[in-house]
C-alpha atoms as a PDB file:
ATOM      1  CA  UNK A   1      11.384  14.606  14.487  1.00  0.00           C
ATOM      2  CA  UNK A   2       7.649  13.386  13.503  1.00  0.00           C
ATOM      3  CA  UNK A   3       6.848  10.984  16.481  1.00  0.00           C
ATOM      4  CA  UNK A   4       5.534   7.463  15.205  1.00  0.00           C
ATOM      5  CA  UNK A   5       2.548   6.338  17.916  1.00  0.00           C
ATOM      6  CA  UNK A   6       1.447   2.509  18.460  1.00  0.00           C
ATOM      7  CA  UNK A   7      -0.893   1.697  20.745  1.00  0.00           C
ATOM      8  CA  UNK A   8       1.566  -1.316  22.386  1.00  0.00           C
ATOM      9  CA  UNK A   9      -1.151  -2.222  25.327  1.00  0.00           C
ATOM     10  CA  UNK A  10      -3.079  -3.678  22.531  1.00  0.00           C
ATOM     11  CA  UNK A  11      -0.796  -6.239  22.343  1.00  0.00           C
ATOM     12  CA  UNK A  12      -0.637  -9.936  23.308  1.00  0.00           C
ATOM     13  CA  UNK A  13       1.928  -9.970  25.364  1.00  0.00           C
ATOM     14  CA  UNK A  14       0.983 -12.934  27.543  1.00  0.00           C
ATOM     15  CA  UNK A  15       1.319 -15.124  24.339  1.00  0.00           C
ATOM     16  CA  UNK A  16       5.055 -15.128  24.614  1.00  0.00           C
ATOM     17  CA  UNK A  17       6.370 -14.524  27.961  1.00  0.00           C
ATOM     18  CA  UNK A  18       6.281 -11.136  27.308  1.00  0.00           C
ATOM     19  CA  UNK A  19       8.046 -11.148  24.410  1.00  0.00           C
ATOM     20  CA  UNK A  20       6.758 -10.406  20.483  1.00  0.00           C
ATOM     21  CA  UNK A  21       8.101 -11.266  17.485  1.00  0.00           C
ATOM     22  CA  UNK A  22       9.668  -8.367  15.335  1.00  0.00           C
ATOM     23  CA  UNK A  23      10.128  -8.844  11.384  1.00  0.00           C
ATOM     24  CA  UNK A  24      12.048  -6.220  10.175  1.00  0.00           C
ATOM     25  CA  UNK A  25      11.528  -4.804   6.700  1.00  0.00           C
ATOM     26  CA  UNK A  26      13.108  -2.278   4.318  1.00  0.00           C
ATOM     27  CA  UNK A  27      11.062   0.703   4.045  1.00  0.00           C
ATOM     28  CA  UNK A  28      12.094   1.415   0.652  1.00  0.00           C
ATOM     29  CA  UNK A  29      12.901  -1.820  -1.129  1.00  0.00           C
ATOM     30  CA  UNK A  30      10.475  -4.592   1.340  1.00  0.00           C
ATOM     31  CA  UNK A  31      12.884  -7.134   1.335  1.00  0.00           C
ATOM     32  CA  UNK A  32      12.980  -8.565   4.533  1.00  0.00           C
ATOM     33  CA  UNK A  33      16.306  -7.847   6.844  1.00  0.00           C
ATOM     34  CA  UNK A  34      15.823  -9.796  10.145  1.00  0.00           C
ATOM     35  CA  UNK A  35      13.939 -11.110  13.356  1.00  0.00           C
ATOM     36  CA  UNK A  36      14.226  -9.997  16.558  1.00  0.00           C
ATOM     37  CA  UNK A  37      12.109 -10.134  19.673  1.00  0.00           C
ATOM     38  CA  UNK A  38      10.572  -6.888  21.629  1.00  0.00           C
ATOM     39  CA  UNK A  39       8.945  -6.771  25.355  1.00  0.00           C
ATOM     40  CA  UNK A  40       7.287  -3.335  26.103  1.00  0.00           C
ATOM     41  CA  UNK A  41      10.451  -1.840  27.089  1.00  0.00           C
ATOM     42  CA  UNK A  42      12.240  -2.533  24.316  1.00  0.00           C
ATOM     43  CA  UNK A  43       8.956  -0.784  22.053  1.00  0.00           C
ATOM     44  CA  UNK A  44       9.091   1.346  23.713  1.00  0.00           C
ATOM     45  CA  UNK A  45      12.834   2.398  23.522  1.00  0.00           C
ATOM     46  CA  UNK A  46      12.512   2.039  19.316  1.00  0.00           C
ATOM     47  CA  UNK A  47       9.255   4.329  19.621  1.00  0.00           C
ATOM     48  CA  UNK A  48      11.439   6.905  21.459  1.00  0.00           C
ATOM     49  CA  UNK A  49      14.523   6.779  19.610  1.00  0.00           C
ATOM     50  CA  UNK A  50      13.413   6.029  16.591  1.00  0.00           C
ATOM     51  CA  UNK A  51      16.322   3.519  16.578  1.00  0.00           C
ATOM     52  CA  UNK A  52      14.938  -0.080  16.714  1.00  0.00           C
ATOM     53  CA  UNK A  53      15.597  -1.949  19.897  1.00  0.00           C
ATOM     54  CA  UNK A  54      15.160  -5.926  20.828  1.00  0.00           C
ATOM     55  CA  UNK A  55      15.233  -7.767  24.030  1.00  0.00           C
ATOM     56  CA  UNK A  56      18.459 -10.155  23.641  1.00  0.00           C
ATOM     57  CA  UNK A  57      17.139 -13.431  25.252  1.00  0.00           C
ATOM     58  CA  UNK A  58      20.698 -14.438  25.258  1.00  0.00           C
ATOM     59  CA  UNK A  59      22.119 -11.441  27.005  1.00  0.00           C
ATOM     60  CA  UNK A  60      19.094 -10.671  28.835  1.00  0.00           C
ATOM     61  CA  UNK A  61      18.830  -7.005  28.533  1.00  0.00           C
ATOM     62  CA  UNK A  62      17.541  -4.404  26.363  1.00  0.00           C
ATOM     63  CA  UNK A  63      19.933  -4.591  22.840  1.00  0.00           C
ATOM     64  CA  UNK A  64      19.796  -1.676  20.252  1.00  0.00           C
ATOM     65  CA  UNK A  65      21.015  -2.798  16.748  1.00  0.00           C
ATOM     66  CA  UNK A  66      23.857  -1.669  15.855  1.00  0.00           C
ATOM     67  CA  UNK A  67      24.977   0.001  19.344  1.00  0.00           C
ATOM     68  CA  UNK A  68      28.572  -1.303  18.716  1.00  0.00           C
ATOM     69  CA  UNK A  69      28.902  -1.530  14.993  1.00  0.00           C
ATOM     70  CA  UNK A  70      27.075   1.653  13.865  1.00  0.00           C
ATOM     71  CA  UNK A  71      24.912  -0.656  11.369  1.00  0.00           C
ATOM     72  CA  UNK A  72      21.406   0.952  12.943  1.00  0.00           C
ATOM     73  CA  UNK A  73      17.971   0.683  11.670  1.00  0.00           C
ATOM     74  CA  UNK A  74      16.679   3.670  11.595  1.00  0.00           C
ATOM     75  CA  UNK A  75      12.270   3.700  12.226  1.00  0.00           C
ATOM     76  CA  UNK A  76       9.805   4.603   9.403  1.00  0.00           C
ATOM     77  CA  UNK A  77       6.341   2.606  10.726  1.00  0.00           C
ATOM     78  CA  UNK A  78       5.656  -0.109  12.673  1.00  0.00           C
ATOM     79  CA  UNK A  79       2.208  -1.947  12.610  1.00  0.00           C
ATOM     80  CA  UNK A  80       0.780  -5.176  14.285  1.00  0.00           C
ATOM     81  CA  UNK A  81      -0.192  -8.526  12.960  1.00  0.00           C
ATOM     82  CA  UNK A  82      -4.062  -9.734  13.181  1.00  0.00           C
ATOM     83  CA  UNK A  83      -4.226 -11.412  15.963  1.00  0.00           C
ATOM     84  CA  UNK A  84      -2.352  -8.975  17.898  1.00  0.00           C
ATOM     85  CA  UNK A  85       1.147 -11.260  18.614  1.00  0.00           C
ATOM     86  CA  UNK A  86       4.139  -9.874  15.931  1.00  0.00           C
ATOM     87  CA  UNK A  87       5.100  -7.117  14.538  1.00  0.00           C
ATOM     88  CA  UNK A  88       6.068  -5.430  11.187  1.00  0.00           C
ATOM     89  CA  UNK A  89       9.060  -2.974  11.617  1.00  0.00           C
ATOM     90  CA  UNK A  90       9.458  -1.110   8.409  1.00  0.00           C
ATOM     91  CA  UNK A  91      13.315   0.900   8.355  1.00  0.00           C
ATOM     92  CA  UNK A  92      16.100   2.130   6.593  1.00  0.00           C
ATOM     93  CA  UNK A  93      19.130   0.053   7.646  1.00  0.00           C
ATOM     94  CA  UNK A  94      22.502   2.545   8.265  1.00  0.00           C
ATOM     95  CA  UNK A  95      24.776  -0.596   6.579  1.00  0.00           C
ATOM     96  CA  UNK A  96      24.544  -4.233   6.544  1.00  0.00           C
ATOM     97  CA  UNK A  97      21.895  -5.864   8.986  1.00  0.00           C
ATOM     98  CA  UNK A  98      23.274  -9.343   9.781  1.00  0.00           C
ATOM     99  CA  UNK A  99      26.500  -9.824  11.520  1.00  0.00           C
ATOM    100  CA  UNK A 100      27.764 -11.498   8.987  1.00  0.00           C
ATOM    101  CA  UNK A 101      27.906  -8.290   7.220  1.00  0.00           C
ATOM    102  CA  UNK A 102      25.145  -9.127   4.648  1.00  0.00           C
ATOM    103  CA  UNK A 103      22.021  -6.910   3.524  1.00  0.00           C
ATOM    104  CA  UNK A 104      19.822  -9.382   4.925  1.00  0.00           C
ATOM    105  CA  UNK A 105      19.924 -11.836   7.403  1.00  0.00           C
ATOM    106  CA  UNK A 106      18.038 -14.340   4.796  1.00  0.00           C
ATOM    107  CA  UNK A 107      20.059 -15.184   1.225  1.00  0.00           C
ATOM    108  CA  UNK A 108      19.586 -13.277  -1.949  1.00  0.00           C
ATOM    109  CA  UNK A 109      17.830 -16.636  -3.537  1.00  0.00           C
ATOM    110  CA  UNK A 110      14.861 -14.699  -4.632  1.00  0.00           C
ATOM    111  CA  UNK A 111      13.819 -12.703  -8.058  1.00  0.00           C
ATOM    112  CA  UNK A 112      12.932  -9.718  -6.503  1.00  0.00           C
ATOM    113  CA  UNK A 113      16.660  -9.448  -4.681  1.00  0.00           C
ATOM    114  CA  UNK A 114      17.913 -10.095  -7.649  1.00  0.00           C
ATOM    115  CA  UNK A 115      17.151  -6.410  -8.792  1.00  0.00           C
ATOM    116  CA  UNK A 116      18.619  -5.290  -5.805  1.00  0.00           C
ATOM    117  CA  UNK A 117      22.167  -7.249  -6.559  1.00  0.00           C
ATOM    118  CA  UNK A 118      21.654  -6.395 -10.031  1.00  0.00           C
ATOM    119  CA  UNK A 119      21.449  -2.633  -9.219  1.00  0.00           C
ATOM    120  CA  UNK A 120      25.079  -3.284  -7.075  1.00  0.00           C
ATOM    121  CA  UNK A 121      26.704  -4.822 -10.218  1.00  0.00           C
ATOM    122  CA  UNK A 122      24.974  -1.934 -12.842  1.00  0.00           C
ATOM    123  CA  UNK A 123      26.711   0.604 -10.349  1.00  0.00           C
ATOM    124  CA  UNK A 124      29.765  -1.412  -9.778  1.00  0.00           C
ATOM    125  CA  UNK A 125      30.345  -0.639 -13.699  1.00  0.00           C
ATOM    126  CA  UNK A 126      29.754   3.375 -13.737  1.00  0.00           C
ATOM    127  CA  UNK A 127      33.290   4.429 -14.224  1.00  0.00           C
ATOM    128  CA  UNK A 128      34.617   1.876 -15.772  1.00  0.00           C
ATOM    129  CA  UNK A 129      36.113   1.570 -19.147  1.00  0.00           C
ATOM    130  CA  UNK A 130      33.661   1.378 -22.267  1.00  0.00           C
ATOM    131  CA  UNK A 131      35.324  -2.077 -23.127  1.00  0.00           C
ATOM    132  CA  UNK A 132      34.848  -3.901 -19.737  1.00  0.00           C
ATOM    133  CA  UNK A 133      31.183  -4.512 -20.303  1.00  0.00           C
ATOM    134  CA  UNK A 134      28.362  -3.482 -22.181  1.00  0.00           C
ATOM    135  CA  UNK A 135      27.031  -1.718 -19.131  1.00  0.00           C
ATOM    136  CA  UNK A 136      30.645   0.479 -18.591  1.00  0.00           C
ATOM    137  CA  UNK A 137      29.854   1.254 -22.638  1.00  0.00           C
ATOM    138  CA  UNK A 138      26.454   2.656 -21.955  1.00  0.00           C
ATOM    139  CA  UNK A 139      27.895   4.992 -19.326  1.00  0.00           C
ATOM    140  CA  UNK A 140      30.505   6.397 -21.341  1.00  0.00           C
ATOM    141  CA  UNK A 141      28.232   7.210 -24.335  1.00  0.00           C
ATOM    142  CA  UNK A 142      25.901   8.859 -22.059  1.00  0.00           C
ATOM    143  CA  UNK A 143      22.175  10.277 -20.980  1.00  0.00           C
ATOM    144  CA  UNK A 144      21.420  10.718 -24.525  1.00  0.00           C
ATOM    145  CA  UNK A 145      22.129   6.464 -25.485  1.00  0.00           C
ATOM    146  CA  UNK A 146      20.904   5.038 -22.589  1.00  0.00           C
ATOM    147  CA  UNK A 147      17.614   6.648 -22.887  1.00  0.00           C
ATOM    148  CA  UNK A 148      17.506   5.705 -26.271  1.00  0.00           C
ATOM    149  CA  UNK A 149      18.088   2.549 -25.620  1.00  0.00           C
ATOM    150  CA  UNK A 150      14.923   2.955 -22.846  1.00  0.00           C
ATOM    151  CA  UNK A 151      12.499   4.019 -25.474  1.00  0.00           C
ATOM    152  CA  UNK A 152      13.720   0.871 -27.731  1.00  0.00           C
ATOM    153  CA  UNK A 153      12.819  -1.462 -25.373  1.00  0.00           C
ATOM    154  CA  UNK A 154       9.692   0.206 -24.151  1.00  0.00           C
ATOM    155  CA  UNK A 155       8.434   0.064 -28.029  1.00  0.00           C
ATOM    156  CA  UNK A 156       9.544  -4.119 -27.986  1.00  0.00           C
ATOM    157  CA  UNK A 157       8.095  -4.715 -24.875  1.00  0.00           C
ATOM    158  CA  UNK A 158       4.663  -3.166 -25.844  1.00  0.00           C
ATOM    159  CA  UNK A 159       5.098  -4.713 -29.563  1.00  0.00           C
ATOM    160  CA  UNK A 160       5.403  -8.281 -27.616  1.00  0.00           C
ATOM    161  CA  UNK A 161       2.682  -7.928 -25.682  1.00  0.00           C
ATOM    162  CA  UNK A 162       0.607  -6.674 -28.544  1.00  0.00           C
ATOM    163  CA  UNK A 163       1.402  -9.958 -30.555  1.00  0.00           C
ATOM    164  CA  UNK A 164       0.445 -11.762 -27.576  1.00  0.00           C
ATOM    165  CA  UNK A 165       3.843 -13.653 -27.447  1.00  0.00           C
ATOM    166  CA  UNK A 166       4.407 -14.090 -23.490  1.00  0.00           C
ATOM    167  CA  UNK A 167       7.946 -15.507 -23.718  1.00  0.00           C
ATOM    168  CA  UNK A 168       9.298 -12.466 -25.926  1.00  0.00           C
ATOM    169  CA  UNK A 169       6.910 -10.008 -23.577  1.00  0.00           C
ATOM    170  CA  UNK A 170       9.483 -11.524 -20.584  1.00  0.00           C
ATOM    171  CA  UNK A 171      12.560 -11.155 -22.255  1.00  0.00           C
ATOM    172  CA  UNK A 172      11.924  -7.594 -23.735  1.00  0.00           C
ATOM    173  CA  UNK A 173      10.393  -6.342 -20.274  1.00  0.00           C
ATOM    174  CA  UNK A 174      14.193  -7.766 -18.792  1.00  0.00           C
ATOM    175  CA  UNK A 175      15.856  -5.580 -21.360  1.00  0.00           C
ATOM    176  CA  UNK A 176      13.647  -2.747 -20.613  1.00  0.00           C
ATOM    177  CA  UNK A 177      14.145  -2.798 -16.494  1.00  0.00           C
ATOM    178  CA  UNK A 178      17.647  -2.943 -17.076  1.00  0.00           C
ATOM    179  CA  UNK A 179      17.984  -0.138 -19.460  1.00  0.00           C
ATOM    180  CA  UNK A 180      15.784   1.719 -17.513  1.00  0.00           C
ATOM    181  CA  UNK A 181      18.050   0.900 -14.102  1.00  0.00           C
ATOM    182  CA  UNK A 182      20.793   2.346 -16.040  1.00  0.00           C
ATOM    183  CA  UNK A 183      19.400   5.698 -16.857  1.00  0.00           C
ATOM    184  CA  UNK A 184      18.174   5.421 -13.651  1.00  0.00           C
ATOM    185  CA  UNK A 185      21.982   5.559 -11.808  1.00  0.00           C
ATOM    186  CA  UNK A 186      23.215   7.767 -14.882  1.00  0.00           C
ATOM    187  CA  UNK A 187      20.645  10.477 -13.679  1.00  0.00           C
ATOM    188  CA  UNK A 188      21.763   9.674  -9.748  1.00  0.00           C
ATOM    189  CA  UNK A 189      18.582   8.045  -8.943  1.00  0.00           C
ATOM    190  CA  UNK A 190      17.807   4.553  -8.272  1.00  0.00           C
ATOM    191  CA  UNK A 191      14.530   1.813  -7.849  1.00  0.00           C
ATOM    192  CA  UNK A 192      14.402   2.444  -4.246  1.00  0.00           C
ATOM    193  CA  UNK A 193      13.167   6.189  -5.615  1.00  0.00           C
ATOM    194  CA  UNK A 194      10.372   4.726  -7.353  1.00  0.00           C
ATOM    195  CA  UNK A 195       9.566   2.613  -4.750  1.00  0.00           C
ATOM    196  CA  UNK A 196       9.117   5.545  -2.776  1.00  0.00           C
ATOM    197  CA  UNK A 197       7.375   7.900  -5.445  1.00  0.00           C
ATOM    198  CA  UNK A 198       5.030   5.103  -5.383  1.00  0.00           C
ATOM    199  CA  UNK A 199       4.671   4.732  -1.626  1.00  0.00           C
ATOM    200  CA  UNK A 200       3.765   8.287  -1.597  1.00  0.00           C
ATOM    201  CA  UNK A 201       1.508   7.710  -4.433  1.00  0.00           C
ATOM    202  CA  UNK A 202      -0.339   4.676  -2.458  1.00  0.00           C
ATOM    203  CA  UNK A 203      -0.349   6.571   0.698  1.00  0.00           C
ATOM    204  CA  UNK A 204      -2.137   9.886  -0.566  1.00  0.00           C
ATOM    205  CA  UNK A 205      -4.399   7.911  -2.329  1.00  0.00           C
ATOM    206  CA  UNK A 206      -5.483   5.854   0.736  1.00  0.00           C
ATOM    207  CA  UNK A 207      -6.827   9.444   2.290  1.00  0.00           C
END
């Protein structure tokens, strides 16, 4: 197991009674999942395990997420803030994060979770029969349709764009990242894989 290092003395602990701020992230996707609060102990418990740990102020004690309902976050990276007082806890969540047995402990009110719900419902289809929904159609004509149906609205997209006409650009781009979801989950892959290829991307370029 690759150990993640953080130089935690750097910290402004003082700030907060000891206590800093944790916003916890999805690794793959960046939607934000939660806040919790850390002292040094509790760092330094989530550095160890690689299992991310709070300080409950409520229970007073050291509280791992997910100790009793196996819904863990699991470490990638963790980095600091500017002026030294919160922290950015990147993960992949093992099941829901809040305990109300949502993704996130904010609501889905947002464009970019959108694709992420959208994604739940294109899946939710796979299986289904072709006259339920468009989507369980696509499926059951197979790799060879849906990627057709990605290179048609790759060529509108880039025709809309070429005219200039913003409003049709939007609309065939929609088509296209839906299509392109599709063959995506027909070929057992998802966005969360391109988010990563282009982590990876990011990251060697960086060096």
């Amino acid at each position: 197991m690759t150990q993640i290092t953080f130089d935690s003395a750097s910290l402004a602990w003082d700030k907060q009674d000891g206590l800093i701020p944790a916003v916890v992230q999805n690794h793959l996707t960046g939607k934000v999942l939660m806040l919790g609060y850390m002292d040094k102990a509790a760092l330094e418990k989530t550095l160890t395990s690689k299992n991310v740990t709070f300080f409950s102020r409520s229970k007073q004690r050291l509280w791992t997420k997910g100790e009793t309902s196996g819904n863990t976050l699991q470490l990638i990276a963790i980095d600091k803030d500017c002026d030294n007082d919160s922290l950015l806890v990147q993960v992949i969540p093992n099941g829901p994060t809040c305990h109300t047995g949502t993704e996130s402990c904010w609501p889905d009110g947002n464009a970019h979770c959108f694709i992420d719900n959208l994604t739940k419902v294109i899946i939710s289809r796979k299986g289904q029969s072709a006259d339920s929904s468009y989507t369980a159609s696509l499926f059951e004509r197979g790799t060879k349709r849906i990627a057709q149906k990605v290179g048609e609205e790759g060529l509108e997209t880039a025709l809309a764009a070429a005219t200039h006409d913003k409003e049709e650009l939007v609309n065939e781009a929609s088509d296209l990242m839906y299509h392109l979801i599709v063959l995506l989950e027909d070929q057992g892959l998802s966005m969360a894989d391109i988010n990563q290829n282009l982590l990876e991307r990011h990251t060697k370029a960086k060096k």
